[in-house]
Protein backbone atom coordinates (compact mmCIF):
# COMPACT_ATOMS: atom_id res chain seq x y z
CA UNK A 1 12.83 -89.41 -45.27
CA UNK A 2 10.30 -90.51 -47.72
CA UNK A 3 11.49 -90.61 -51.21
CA UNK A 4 9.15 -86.98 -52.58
CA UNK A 5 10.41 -85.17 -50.18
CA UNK A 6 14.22 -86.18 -50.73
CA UNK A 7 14.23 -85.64 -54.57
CA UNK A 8 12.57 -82.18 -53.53
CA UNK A 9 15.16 -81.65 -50.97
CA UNK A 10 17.73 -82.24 -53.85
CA UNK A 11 16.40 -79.89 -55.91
CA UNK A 12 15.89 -77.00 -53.26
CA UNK A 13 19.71 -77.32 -51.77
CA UNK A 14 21.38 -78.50 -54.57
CA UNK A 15 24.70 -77.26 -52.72
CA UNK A 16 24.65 -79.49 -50.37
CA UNK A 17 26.59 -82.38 -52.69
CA UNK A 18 29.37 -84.20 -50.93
CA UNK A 19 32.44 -82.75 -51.08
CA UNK A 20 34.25 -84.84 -53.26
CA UNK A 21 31.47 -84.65 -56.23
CA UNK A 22 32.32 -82.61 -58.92
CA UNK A 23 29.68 -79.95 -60.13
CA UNK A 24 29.00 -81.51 -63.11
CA UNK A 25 28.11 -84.49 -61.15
CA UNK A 26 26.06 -82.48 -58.79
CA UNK A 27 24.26 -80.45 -61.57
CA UNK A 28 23.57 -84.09 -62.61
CA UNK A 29 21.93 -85.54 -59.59
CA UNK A 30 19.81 -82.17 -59.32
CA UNK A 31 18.82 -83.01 -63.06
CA UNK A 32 18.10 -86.56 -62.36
CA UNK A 33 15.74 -85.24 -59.24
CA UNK A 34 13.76 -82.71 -60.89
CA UNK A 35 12.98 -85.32 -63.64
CA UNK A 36 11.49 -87.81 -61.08
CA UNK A 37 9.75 -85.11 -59.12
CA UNK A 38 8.07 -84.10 -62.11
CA UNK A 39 7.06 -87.53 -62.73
CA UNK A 40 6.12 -87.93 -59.13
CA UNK A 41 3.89 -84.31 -59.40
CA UNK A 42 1.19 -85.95 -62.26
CA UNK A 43 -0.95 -87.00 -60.15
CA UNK A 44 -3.45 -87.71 -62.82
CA UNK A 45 -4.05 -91.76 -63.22
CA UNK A 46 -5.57 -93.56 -65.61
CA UNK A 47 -7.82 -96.78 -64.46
CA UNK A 48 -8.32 -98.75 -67.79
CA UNK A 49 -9.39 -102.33 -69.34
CA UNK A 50 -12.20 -103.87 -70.90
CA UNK A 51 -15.78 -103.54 -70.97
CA UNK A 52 -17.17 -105.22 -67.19
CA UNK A 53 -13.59 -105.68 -65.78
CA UNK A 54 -14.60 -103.17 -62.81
CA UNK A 55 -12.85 -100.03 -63.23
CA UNK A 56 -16.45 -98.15 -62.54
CA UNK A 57 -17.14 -100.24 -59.32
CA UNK A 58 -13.31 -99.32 -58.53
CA UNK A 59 -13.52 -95.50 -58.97
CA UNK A 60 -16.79 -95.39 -56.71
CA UNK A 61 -15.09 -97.56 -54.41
CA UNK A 62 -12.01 -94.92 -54.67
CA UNK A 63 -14.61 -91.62 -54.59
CA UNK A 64 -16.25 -92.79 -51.35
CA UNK A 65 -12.92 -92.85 -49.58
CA UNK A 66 -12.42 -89.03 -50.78
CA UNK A 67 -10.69 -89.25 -54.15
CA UNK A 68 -11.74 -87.33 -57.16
CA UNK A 69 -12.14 -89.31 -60.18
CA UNK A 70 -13.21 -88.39 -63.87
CA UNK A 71 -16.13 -90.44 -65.21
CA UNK A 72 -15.50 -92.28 -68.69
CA UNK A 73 -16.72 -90.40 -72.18
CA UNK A 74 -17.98 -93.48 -74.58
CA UNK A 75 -20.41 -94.08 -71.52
CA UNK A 76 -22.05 -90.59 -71.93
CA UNK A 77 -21.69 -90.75 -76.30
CA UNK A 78 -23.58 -93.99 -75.73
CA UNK A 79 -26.52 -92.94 -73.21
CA UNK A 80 -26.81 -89.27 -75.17
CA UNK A 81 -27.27 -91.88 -78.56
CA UNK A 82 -29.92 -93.95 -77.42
CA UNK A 83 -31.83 -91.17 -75.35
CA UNK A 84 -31.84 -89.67 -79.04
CA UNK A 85 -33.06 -92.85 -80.88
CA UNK A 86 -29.49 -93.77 -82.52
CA UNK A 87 -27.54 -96.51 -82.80
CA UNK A 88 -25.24 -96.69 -79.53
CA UNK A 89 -22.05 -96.56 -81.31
CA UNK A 90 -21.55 -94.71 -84.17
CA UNK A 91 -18.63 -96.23 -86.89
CA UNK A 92 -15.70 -96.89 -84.36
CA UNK A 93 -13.52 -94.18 -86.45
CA UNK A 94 -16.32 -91.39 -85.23
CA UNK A 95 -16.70 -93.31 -82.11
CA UNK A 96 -13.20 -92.59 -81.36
CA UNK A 97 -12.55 -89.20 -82.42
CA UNK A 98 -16.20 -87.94 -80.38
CA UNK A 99 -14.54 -89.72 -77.32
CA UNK A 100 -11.11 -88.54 -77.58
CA UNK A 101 -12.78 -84.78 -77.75
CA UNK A 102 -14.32 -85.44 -74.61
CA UNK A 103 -11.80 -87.12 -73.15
CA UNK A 104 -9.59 -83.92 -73.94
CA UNK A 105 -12.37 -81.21 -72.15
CA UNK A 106 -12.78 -83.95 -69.19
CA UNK A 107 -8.57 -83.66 -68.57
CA UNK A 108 -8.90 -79.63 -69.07
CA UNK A 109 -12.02 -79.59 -66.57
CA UNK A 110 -10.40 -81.71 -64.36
CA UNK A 111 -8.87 -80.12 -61.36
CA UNK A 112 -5.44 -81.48 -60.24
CA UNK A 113 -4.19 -80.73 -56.46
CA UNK A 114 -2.18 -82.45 -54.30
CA UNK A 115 -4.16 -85.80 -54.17
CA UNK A 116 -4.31 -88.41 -56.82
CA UNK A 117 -7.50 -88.23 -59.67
CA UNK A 118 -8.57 -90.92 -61.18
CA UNK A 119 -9.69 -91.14 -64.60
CA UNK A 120 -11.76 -94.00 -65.77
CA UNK A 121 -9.83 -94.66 -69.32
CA UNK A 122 -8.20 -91.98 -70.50
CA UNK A 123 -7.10 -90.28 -74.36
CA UNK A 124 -4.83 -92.72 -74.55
CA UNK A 125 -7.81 -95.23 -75.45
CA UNK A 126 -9.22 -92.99 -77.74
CA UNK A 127 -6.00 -92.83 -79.64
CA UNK A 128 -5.74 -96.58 -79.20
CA UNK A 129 -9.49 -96.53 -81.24
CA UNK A 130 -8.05 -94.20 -83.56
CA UNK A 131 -5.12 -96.14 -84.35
CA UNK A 132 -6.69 -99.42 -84.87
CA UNK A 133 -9.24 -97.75 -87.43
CA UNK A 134 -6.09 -96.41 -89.14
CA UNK A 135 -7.83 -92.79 -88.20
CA UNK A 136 -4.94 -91.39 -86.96
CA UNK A 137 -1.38 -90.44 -87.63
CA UNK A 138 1.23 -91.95 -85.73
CA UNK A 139 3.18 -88.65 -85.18
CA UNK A 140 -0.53 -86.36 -84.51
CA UNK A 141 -1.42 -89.38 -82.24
CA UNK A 142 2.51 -88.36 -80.27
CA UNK A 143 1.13 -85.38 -80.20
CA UNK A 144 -1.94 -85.64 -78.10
CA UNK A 145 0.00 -87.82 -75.78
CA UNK A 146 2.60 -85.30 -75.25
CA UNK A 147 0.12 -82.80 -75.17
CA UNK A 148 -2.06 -84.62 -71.87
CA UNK A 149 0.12 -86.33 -70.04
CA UNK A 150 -0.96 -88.62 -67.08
CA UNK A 151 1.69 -90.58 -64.41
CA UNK A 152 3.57 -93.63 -66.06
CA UNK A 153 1.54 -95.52 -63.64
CA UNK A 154 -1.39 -96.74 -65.41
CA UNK A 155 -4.10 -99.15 -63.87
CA UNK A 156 -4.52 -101.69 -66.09
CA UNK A 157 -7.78 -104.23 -65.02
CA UNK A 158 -8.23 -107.52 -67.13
CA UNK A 159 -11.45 -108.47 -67.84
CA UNK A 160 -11.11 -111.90 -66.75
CA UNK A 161 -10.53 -110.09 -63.17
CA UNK A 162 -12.93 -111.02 -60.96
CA UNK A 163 -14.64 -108.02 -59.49
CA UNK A 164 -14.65 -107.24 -55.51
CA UNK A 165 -16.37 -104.46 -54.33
CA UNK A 166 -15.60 -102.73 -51.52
């Protein structure tokens, strides 16, 4: 029995503890389940690193093999800027505050089923922007991150990576 479908079994029969376990450590395990279930339901995942370290070729790679993915912000700021005549990037502190306003309508937008998305960075850069600048609170930057959760399993691509494509 594969491990999703045991910590949902423990929290849909929750009576079936052994014998000798108390309730209280019964009520525990069912506790313990429904907290790694959850974690195991966000199927959102973030795909990040630095500039040319493949995460694009990646998420194409992942979209022609049916998964939905969620295409990065600062790419769009910068082509909108220079289709305009501006400067690419604005002053990083903007830069980061336009991209983590995007980035928060792209998770809205972005339809979550049963299948893994990919997201190609995610707020959690922004706020990393942010923070760096000194733009942003510690606690309002907690916030956001409470606030848009995506799975503890983050994709993290070094630059020095070389890329493959598939």
């Amino acid at each position: 029995m594969g491990w999703e479908l045991w910590s949902v079994y423990l929290v849909r029969e929750p009576c079936y503890c052994l014998p000798e376990q108390s309730k209280r450590a019964c009520e525990s395990m069912v506790r313990t389940a429904e907290t790694l279930h959850r974690a195991m339901i966000n199927l959102r995942f973030v795909i990040t690193g630095g500039p040319g370290a493949g995460k694009t070729t990646i998420l194409h790679a992942l979209a022609e093999r049916g998964y939905m993915y969620a295409a990065e912000s600062a790419r769009a700021i910068i082509r909108e800027r220079l289709a305009s005549g501006l400067r690419p990037r604005p002053p990083l502190a903007q830069f980061g505050n336009e991209i983590l306003h995007r980035d928060i309508v792209r998770y809205r937008e972005t339809r979550v089923t049963d299948y893994p998305v990919f997201f190609d960075r995610g707020i959690v850069d922004a706020l990393c922007i942010l923070a760096q600048q000194h733009a942003i609170a510690p606690g309002e930057a907690e916030a956001y991150v409470r606030s848009f959760p995506y799975n503890k399993v983050v994709l993290l691509i070094p630059t020095t990576t070389p890329v493959l494509t598939c």
